[in-house]
PDB file of N, CA and C in Angstrom:
ATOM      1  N   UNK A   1      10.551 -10.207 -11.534  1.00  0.00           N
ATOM      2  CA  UNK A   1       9.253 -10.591 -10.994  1.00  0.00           C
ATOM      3  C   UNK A   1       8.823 -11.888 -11.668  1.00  0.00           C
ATOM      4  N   UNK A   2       8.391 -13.062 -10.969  1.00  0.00           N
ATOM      5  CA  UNK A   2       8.384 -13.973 -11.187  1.00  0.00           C
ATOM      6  C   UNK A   2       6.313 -13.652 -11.290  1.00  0.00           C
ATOM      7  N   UNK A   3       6.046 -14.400 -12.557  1.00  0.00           N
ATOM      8  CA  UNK A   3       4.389 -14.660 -12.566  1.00  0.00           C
ATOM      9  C   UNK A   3       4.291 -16.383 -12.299  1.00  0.00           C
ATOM     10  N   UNK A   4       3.300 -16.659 -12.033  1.00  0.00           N
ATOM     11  CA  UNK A   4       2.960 -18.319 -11.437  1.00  0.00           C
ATOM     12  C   UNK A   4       1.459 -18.819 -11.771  1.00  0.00           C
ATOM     13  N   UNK A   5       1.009 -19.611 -12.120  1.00  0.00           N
ATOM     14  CA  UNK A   5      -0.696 -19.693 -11.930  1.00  0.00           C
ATOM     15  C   UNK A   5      -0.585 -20.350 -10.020  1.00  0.00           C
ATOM     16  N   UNK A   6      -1.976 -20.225 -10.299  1.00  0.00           N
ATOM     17  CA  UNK A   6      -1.833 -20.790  -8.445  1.00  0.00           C
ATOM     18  C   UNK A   6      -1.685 -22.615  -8.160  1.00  0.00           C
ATOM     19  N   UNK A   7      -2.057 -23.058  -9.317  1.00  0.00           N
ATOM     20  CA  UNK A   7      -1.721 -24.426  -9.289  1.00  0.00           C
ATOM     21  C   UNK A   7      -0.408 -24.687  -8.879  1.00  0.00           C
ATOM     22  N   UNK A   8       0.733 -24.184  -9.862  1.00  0.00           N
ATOM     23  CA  UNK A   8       1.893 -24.586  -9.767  1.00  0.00           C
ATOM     24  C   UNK A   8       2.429 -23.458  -8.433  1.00  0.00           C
ATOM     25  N   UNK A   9       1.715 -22.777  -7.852  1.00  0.00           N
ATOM     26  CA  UNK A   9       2.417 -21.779  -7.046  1.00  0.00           C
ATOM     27  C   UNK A   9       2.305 -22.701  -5.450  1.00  0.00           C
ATOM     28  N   UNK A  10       1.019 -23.629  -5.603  1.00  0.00           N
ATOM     29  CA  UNK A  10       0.761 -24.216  -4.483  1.00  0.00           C
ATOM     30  C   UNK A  10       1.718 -25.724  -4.289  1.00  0.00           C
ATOM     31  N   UNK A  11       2.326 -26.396  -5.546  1.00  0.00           N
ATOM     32  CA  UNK A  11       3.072 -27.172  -5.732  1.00  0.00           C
ATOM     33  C   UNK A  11       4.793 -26.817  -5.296  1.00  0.00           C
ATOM     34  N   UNK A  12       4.436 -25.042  -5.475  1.00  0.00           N
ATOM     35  CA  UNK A  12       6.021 -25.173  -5.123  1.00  0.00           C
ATOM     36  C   UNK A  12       6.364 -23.693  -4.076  1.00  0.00           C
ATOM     37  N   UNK A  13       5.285 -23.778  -3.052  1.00  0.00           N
ATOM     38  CA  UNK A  13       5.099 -22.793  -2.331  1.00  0.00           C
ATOM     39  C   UNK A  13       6.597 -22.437  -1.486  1.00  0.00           C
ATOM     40  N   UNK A  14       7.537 -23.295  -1.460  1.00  0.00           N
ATOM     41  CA  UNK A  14       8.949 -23.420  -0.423  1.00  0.00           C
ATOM     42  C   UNK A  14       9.437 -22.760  -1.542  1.00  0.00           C
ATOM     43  N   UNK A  15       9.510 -23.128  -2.513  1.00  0.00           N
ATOM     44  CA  UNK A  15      11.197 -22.102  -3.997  1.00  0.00           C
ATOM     45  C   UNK A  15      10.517 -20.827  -3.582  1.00  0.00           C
ATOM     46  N   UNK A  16       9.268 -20.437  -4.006  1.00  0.00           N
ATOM     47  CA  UNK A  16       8.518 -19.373  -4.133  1.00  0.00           C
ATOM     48  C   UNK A  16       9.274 -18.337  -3.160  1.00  0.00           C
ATOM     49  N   UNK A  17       8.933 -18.747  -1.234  1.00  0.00           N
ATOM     50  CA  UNK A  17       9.215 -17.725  -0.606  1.00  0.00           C
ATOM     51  C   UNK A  17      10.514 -17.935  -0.294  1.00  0.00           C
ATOM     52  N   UNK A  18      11.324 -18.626  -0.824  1.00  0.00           N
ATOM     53  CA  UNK A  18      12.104 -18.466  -0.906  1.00  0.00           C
ATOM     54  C   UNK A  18      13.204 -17.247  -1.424  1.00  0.00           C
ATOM     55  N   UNK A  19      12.531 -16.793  -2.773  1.00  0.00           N
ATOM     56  CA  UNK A  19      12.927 -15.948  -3.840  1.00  0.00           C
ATOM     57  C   UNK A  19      12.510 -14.679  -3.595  1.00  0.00           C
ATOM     58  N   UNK A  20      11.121 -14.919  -2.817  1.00  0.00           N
ATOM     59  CA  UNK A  20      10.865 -13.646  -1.929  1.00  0.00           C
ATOM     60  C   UNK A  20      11.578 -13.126  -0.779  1.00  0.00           C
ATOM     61  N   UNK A  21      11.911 -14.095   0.008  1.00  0.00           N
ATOM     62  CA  UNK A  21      12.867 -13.761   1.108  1.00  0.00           C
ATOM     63  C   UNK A  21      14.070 -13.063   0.468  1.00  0.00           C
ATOM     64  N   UNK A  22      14.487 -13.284  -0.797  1.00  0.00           N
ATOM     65  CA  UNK A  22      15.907 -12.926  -1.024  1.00  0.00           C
ATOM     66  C   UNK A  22      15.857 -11.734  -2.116  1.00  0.00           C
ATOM     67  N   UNK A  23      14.230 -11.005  -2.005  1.00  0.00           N
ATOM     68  CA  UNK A  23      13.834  -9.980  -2.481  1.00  0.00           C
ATOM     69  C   UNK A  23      13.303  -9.634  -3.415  1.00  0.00           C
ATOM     70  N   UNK A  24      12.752 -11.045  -4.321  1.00  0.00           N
ATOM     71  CA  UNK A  24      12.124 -11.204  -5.367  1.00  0.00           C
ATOM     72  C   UNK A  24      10.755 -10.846  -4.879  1.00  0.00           C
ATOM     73  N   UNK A  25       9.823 -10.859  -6.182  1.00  0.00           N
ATOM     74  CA  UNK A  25       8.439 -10.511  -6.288  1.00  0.00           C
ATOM     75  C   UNK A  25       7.449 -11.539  -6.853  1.00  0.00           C
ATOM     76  N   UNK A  26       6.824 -12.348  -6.310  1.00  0.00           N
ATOM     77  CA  UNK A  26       5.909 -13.117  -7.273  1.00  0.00           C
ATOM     78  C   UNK A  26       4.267 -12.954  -7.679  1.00  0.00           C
ATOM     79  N   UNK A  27       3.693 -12.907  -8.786  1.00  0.00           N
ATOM     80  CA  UNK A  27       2.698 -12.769  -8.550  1.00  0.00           C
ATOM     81  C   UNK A  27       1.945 -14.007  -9.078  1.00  0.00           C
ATOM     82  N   UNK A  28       0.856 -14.457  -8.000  1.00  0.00           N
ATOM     83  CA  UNK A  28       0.158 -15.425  -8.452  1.00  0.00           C
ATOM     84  C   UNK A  28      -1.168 -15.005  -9.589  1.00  0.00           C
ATOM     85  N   UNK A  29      -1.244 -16.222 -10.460  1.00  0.00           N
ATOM     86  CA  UNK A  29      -2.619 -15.761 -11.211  1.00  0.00           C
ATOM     87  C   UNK A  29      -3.063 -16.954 -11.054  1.00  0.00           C
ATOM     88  N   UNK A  30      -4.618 -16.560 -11.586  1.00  0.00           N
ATOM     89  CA  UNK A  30      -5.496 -17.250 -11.750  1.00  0.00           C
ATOM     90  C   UNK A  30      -6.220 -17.064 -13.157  1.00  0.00           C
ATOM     91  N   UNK A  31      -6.418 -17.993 -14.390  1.00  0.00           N
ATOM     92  CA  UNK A  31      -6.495 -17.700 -15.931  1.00  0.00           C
ATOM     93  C   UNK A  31      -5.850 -16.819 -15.889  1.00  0.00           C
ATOM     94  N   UNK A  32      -4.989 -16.683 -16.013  1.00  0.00           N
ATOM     95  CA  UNK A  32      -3.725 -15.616 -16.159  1.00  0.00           C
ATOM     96  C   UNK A  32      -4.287 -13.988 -16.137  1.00  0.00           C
ATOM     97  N   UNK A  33      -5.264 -14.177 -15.105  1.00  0.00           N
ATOM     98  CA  UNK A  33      -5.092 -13.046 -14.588  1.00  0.00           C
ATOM     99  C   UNK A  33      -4.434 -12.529 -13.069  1.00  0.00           C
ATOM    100  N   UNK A  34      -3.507 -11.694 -12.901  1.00  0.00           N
ATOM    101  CA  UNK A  34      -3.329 -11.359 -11.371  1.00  0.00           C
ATOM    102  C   UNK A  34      -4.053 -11.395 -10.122  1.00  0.00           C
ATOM    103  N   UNK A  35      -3.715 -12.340  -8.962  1.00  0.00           N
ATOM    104  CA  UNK A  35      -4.662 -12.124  -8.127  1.00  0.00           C
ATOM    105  C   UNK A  35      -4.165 -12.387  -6.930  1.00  0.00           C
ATOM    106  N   UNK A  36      -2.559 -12.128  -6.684  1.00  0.00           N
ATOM    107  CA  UNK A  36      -2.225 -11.995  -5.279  1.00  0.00           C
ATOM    108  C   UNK A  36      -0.618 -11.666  -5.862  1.00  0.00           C
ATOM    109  N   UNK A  37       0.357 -10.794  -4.686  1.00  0.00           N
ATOM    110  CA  UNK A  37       1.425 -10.525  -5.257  1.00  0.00           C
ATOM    111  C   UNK A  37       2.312 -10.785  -4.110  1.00  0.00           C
ATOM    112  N   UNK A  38       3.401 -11.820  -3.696  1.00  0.00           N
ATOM    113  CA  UNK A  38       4.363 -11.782  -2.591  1.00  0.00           C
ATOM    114  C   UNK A  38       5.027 -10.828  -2.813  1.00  0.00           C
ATOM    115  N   UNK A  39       5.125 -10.303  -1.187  1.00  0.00           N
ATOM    116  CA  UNK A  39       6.497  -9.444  -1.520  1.00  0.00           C
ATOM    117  C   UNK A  39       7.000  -9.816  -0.360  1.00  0.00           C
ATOM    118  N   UNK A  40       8.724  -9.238  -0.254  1.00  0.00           N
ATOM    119  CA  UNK A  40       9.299  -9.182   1.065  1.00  0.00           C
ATOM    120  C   UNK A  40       8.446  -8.723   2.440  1.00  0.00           C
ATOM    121  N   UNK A  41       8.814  -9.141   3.479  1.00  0.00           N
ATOM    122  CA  UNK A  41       7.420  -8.798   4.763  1.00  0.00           C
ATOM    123  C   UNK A  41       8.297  -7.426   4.940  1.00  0.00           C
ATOM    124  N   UNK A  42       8.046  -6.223   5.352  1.00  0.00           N
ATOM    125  CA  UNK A  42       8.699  -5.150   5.281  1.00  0.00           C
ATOM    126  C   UNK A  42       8.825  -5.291   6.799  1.00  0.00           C
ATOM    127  N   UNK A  43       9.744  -3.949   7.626  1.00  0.00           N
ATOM    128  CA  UNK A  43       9.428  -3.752   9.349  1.00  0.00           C
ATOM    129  C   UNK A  43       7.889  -3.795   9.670  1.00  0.00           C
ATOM    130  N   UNK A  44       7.784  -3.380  10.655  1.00  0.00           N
ATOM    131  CA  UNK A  44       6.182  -3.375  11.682  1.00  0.00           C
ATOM    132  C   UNK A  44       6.098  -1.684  11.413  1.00  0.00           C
ATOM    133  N   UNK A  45       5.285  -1.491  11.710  1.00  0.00           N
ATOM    134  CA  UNK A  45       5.150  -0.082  12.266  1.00  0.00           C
ATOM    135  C   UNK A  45       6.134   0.996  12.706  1.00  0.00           C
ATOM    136  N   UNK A  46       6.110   1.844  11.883  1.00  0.00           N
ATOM    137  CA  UNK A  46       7.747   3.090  12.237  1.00  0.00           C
ATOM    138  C   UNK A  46       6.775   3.673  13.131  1.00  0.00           C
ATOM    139  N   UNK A  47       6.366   4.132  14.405  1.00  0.00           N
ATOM    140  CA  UNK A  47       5.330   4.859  15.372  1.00  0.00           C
ATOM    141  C   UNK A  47       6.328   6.699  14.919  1.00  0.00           C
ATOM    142  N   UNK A  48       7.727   6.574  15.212  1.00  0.00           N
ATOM    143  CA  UNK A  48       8.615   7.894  15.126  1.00  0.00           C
ATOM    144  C   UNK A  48       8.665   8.346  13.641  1.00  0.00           C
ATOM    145  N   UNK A  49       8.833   7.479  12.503  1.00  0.00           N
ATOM    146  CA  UNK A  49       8.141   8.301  11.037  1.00  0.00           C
ATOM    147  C   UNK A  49       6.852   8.474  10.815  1.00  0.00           C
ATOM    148  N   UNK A  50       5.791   7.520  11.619  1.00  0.00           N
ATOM    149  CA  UNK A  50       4.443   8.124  11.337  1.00  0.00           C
ATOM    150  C   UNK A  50       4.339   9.602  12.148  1.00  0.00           C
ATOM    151  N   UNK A  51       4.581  10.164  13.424  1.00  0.00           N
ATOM    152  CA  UNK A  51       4.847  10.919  13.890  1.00  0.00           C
ATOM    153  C   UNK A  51       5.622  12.021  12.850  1.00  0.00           C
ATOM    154  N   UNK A  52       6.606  11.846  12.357  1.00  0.00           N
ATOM    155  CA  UNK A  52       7.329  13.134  11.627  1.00  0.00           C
ATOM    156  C   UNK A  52       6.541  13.283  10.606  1.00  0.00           C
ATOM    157  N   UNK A  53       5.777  12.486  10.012  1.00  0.00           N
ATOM    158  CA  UNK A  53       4.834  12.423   8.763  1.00  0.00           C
ATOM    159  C   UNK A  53       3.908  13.593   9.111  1.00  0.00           C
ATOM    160  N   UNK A  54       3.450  13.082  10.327  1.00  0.00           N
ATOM    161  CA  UNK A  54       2.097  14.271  10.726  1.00  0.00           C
ATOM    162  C   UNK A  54       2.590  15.380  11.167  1.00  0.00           C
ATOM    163  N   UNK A  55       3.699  15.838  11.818  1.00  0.00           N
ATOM    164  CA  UNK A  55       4.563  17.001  12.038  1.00  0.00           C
ATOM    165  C   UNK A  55       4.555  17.742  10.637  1.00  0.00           C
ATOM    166  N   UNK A  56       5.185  16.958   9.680  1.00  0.00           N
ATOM    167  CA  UNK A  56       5.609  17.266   8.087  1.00  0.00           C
ATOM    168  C   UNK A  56       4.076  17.894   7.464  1.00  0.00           C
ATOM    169  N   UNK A  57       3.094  17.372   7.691  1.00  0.00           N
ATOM    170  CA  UNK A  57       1.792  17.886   7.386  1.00  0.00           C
ATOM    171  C   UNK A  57       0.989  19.109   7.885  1.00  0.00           C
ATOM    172  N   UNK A  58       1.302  18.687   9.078  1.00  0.00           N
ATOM    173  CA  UNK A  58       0.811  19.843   9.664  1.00  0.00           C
ATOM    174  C   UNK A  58       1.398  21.287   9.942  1.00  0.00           C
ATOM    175  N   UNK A  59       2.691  21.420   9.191  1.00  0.00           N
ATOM    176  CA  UNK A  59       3.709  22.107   9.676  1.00  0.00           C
ATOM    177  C   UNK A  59       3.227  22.624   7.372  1.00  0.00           C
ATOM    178  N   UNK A  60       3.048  22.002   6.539  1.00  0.00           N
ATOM    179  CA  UNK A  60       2.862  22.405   5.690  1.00  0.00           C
ATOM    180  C   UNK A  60       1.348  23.062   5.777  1.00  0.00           C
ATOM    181  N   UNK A  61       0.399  23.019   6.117  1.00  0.00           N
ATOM    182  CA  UNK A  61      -0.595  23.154   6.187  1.00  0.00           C
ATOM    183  C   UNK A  61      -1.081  24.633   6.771  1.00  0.00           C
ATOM    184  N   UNK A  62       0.063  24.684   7.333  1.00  0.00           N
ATOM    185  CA  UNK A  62      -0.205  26.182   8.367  1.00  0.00           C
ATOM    186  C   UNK A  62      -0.103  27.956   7.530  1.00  0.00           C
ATOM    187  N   UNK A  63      -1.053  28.323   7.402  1.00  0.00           N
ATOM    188  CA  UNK A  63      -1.342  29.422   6.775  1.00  0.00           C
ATOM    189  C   UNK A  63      -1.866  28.887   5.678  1.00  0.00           C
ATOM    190  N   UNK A  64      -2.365  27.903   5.488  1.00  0.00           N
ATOM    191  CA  UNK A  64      -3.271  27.639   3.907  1.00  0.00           C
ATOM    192  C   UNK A  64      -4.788  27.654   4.579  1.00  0.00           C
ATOM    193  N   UNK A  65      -5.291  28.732   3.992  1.00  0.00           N
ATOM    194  CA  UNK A  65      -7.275  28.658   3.948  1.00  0.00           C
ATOM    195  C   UNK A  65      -7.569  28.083   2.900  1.00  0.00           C
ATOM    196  N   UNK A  66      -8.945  28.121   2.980  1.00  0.00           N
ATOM    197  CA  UNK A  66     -10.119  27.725   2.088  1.00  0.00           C
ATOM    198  C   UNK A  66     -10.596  28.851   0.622  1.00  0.00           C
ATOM    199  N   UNK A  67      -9.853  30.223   0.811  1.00  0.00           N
ATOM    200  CA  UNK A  67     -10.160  31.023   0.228  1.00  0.00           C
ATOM    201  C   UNK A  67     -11.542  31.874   0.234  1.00  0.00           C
ATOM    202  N   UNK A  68     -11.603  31.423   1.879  1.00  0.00           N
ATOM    203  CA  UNK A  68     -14.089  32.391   2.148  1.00  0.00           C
ATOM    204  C   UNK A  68     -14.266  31.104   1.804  1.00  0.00           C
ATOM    205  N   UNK A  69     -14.280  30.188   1.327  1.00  0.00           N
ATOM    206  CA  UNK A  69     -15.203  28.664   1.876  1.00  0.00           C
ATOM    207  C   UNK A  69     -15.608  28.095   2.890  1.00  0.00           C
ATOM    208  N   UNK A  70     -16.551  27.846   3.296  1.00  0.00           N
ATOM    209  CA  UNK A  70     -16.966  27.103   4.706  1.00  0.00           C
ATOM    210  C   UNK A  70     -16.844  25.967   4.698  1.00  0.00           C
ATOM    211  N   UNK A  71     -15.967  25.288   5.458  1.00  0.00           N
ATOM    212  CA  UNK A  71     -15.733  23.835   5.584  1.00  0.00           C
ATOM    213  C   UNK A  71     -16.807  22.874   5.372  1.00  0.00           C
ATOM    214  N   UNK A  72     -17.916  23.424   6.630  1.00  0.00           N
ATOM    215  CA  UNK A  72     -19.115  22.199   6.682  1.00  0.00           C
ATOM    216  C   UNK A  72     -19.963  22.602   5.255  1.00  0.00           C
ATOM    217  N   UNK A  73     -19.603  23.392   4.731  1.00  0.00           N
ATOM    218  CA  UNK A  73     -20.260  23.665   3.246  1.00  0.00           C
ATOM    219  C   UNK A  73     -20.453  22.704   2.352  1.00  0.00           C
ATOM    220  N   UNK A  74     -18.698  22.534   2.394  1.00  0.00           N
ATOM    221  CA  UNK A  74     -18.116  21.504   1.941  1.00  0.00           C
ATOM    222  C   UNK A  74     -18.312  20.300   2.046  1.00  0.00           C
ATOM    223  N   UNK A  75     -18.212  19.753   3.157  1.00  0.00           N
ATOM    224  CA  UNK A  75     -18.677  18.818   3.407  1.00  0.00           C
ATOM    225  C   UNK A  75     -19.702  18.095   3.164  1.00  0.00           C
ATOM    226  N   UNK A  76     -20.982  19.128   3.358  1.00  0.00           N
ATOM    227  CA  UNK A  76     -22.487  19.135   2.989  1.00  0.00           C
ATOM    228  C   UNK A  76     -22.457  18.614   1.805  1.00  0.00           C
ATOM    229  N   UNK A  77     -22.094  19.652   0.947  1.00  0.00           N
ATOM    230  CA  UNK A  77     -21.925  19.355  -0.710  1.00  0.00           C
ATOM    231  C   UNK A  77     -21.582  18.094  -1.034  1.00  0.00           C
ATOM    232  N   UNK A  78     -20.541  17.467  -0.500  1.00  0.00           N
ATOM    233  CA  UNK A  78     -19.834  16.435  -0.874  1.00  0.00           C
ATOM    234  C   UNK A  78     -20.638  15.219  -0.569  1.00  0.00           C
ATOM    235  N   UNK A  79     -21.986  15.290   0.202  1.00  0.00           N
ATOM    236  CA  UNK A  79     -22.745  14.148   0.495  1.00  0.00           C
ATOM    237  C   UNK A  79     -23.947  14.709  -0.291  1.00  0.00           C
ATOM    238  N   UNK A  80     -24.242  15.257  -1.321  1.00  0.00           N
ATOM    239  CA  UNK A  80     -25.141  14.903  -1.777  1.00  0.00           C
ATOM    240  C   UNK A  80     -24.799  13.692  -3.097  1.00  0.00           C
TER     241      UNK A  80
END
């Protein structure tokens, strides 16, 4: 993982994604603190693993109660 301030990151923005393209990580700072991180651009949207995700959830979920808790109880509670 490459660190950079943003001065020199804006001077040499072509090496940069470059190193990212080829799977490196950079993170820019600012006073050397962190404040943006390249990474590789990953695929778009899996639509068929978000789908098995929620299958996978909901398929775990089945036969688990609250134990006699009332949902909107819950809920209630949780906004005060």
């Amino acid at each position: 993982m490459t660190r950079i301030g943003v001065f020199e990151a804006k001077n040499k923005l072509t090496a940069l994604l470059d190193e990212v393209e080829r799977g490196g990580e950079v993170v820019i700072t600012r006073r050397a603190k962190p404040v943006a991180r390249m990474v590789p651009a990953g695929p778009g949207f899996d639509r068929e693993r978000a789908r098995r995700a929620a299958s996978g959830l909901r398929q775990a979920s089945r036969g688990v109660t609250l134990g006699g808790l009332n949902l909107k109880e819950l809920v209630s509670e949780g906004r005060r």
